[in-house]
Protein backbone atom coordinates (compact mmCIF):
# COMPACT_ATOMS: atom_id res chain seq x y z
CA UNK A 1 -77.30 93.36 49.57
CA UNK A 2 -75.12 95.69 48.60
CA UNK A 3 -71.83 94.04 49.10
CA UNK A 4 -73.68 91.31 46.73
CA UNK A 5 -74.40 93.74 44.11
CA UNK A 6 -71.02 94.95 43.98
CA UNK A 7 -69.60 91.22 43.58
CA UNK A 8 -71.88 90.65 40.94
CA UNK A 9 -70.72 94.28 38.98
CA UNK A 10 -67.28 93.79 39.21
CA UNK A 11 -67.51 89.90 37.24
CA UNK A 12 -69.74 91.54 35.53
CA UNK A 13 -67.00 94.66 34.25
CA UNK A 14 -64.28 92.01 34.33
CA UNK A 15 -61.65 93.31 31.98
CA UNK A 16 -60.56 90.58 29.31
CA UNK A 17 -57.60 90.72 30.24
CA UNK A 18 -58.17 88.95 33.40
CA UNK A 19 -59.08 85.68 31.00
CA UNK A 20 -57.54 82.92 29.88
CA UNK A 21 -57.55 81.52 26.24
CA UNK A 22 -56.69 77.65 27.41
CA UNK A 23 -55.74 75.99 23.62
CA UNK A 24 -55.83 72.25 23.39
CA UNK A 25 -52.84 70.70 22.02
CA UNK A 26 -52.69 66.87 20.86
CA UNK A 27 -50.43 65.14 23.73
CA UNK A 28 -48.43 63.72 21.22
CA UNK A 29 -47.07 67.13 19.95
CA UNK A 30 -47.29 68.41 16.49
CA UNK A 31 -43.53 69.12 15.01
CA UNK A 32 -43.23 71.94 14.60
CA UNK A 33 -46.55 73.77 15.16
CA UNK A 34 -46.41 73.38 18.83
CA UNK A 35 -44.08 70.62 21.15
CA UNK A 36 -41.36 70.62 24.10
CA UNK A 37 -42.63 70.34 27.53
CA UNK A 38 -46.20 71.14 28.45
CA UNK A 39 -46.05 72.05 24.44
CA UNK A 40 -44.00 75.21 25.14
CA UNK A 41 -42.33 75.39 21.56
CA UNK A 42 -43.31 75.74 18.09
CA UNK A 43 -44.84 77.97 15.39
CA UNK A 44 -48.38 78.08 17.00
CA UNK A 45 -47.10 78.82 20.40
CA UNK A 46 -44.99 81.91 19.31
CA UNK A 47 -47.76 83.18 17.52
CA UNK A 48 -50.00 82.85 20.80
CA UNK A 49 -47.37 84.73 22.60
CA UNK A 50 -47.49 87.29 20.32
CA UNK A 51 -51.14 87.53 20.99
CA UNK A 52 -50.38 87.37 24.41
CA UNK A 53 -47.90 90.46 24.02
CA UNK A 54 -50.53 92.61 22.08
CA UNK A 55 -54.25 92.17 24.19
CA UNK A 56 -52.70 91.30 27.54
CA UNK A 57 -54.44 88.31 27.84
CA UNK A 58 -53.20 85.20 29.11
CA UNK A 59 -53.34 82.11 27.26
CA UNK A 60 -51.76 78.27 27.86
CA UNK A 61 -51.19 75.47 25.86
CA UNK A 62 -52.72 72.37 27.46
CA UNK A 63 -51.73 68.96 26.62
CA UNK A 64 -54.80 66.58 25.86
CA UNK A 65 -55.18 62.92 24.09
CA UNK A 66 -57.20 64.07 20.92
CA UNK A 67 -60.09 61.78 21.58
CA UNK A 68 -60.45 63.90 25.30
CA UNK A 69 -61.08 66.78 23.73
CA UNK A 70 -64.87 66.90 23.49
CA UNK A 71 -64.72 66.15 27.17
CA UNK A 72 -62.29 68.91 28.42
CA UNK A 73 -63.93 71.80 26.55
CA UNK A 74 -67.65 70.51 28.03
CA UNK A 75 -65.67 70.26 31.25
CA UNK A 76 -63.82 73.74 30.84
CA UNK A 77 -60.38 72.51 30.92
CA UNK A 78 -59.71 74.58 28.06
CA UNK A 79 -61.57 76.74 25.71
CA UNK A 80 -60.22 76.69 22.56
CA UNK A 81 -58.07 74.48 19.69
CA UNK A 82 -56.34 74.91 16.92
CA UNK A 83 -58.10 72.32 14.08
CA UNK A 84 -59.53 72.38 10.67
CA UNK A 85 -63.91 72.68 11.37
CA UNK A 86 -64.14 69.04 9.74
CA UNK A 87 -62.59 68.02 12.94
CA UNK A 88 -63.44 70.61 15.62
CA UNK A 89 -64.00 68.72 18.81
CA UNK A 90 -68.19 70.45 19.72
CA UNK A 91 -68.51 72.14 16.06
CA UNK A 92 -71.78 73.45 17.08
CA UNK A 93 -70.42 75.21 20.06
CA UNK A 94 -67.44 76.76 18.76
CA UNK A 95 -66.26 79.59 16.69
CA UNK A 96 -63.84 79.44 13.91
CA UNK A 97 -61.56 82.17 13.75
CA UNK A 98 -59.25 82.18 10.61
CA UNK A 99 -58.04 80.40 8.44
CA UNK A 100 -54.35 81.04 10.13
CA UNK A 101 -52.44 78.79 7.82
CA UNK A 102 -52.95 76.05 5.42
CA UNK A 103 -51.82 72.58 6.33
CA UNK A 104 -50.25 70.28 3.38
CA UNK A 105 -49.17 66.77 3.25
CA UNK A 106 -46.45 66.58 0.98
CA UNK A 107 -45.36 64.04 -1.42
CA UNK A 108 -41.37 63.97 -1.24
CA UNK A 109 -39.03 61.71 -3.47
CA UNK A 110 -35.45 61.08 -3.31
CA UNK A 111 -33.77 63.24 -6.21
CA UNK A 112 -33.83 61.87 -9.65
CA UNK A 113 -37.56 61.26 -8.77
CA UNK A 114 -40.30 63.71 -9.77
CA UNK A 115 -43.67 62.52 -9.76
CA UNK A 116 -46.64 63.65 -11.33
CA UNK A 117 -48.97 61.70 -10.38
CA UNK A 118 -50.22 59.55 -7.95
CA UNK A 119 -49.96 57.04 -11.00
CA UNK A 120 -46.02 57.62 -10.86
CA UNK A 121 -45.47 56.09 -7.91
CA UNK A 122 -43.96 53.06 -7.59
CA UNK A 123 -41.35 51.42 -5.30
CA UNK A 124 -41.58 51.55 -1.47
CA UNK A 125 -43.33 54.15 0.20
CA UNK A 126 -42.46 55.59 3.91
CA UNK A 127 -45.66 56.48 5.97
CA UNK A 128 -46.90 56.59 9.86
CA UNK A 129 -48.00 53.92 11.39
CA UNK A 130 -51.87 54.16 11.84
CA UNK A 131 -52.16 57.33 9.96
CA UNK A 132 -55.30 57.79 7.20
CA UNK A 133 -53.82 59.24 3.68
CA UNK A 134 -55.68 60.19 0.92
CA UNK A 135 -57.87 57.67 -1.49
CA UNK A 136 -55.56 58.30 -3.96
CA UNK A 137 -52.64 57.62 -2.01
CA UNK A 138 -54.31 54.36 -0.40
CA UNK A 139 -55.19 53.23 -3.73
CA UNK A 140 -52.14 52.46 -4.36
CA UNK A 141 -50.46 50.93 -1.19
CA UNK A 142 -50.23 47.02 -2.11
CA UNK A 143 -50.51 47.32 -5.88
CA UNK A 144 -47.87 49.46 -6.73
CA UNK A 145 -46.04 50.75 -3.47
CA UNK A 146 -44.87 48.86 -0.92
CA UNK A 147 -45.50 50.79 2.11
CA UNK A 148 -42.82 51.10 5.33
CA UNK A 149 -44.54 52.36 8.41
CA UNK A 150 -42.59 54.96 11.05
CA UNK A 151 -44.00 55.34 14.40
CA UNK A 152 -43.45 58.95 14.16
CA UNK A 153 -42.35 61.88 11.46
CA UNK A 154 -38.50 61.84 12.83
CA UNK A 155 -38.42 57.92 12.31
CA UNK A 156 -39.93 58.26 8.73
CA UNK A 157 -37.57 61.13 8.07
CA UNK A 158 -34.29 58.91 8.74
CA UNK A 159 -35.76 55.41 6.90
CA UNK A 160 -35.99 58.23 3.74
CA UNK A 161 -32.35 60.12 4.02
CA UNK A 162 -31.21 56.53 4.46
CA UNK A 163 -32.98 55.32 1.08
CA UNK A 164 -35.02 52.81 2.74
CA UNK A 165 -37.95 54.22 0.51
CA UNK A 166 -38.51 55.82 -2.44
CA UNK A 167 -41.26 58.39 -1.08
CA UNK A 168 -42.35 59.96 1.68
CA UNK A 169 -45.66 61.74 2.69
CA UNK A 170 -45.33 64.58 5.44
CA UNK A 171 -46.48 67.73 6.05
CA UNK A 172 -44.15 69.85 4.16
CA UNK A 173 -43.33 72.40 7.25
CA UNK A 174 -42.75 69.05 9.54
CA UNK A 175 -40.40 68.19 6.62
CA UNK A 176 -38.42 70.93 6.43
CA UNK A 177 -38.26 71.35 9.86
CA UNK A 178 -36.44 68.16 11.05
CA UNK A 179 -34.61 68.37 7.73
CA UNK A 180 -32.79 71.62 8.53
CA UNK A 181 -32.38 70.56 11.89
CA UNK A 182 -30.25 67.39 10.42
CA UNK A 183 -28.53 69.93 8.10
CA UNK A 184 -30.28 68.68 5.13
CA UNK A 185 -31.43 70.44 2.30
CA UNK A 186 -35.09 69.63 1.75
CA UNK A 187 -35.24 71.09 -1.58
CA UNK A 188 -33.45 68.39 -3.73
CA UNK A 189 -36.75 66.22 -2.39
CA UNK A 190 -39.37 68.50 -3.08
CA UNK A 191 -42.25 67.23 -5.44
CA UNK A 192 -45.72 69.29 -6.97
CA UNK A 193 -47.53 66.05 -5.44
CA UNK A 194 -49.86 67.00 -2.86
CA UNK A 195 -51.74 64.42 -0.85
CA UNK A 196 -53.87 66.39 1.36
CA UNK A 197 -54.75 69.97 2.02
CA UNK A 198 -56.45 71.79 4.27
CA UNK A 199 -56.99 75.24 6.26
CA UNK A 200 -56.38 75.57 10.01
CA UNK A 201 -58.44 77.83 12.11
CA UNK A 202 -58.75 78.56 16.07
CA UNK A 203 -61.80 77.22 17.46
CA UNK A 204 -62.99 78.96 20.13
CA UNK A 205 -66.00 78.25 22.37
CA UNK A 206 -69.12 80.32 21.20
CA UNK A 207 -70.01 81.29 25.00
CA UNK A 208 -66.17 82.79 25.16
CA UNK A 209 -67.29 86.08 23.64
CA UNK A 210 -64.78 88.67 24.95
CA UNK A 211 -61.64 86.22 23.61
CA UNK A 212 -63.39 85.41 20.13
CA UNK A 213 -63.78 89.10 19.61
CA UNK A 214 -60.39 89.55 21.02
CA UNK A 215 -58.65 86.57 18.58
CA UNK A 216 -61.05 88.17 15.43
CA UNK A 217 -59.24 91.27 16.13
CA UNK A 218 -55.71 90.06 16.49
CA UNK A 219 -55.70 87.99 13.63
CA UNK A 220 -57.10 90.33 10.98
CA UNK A 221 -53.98 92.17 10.97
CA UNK A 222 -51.44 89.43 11.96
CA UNK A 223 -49.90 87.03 9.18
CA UNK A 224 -48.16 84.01 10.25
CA UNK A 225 -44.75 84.15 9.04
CA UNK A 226 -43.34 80.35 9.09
CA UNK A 227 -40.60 81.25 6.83
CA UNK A 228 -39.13 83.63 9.59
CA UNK A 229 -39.82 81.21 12.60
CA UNK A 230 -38.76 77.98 11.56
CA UNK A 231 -35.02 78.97 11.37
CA UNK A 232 -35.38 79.92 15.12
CA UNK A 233 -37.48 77.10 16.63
CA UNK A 234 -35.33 75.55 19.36
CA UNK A 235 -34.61 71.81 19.05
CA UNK A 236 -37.13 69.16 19.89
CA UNK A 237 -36.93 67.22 22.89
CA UNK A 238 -37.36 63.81 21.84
């Protein structure tokens, strides 16, 4: 009996350190918030490593298909994901910490260019394949803008440097991102035009009490600082 009651007290005084915060990551990598193998690189992965550095408390990036990840937090394959609460996979179970940065989808033109206006546009258009873009934006597509699709943001990128379009709509730190890498200036492209906007938070499961309070603390002193990061994030794999 004893022996059992000693079990029991030490899960029970289980330091927090001893837990994992298992983040959900989109298996098709987000440039440049987190990618590279097992998702290893990026802006959100630094900042979790900072985290890391300061509570002592481990924490993994775990690749999972977006529409699986409902099913691996139920199934506790991870416990946490980095998403706007519109979109937060079990929004009644989980607990928003944040926001931790704001997410905007960029209008960009080639120079000479400098719309207003979704009512300015006009000419071809380069989007994602299968992506949803604003009503505004979508409006638009047929009428006055012929769109070209890109399977993904690198192949976008290179149809616009190479004039094949007029416009492009990307997430602005994406943008300047693969950009820089191609030593491009992204400035001369840079519009007021905002498609989309939104804030980004980390969801945490409700029944993960020791992290949430852990994350709450971390992140009321800690500002992410893309400016300084994205000049050091390593290349991209693919």
């Amino acid at each position: 009996m004893r022996a059992v009651l000693f079990i029991i007290m030490a899960f029970w005084f289980l330091p927090v350190s001893s837990q994992t915060l298992k983040i959900m990551g989109s298996d098709e990598s987000f440039l440049p918030f987190y990618y590279g193998n097992d998702l290893s690189e990026g802006i959100l992965v630094e900042v979790i490593n900072e985290f890391t550095k300061q509570t002592g408390i481990a924490a993994d990036f775990v690749p999972m298909a977006r529409k699986r990840q409902a099913w691996a937090l139920e199934r506790g394959l991870a416990n946490a994901v980095f998403a706007n609460p519109l979109w937060m996979p079990l929004p009644d179970q989980m607990h928003a910490v944040g926001p931790l940065l704001t997410w905007r989808d960029r209008v960009f033109a080639q120079p000479g260019r400098r719309p207003d206006s979704f009512d300015d546009l006009k000419g071809g258009i380069c989007l994602r394949r299968w992506f949803v873009y604003s009503d505004g934006l979508e409006g638009r597509i047929g009428s006055h803008l012929v769109r070209h699709d890109g399977y993904n943001a690198q192949q976008m990128l290179q149809m616009f440097l190479r004039k094949r379009c007029d416009y492009i709509v990307m997430n602005e730190t994406e943008f300047r991102f693969l950009a820089e890498l191609g030593d491009v200036d992204p400035e001369p492209y840079s519009t007021e035009l905002i498609d989309a906007e939104w804030p980004v938070y980390l969801g945490i499961l409700e029944n993960e009490t020791a992290l949430i309070e852990a994350a709450e603390a971390f992140f009321s002193t800690y500002t992410i600082d893309v400016e300084a990061m994205l000049p050091r994030l390593p290349w991209p794999d693919r």
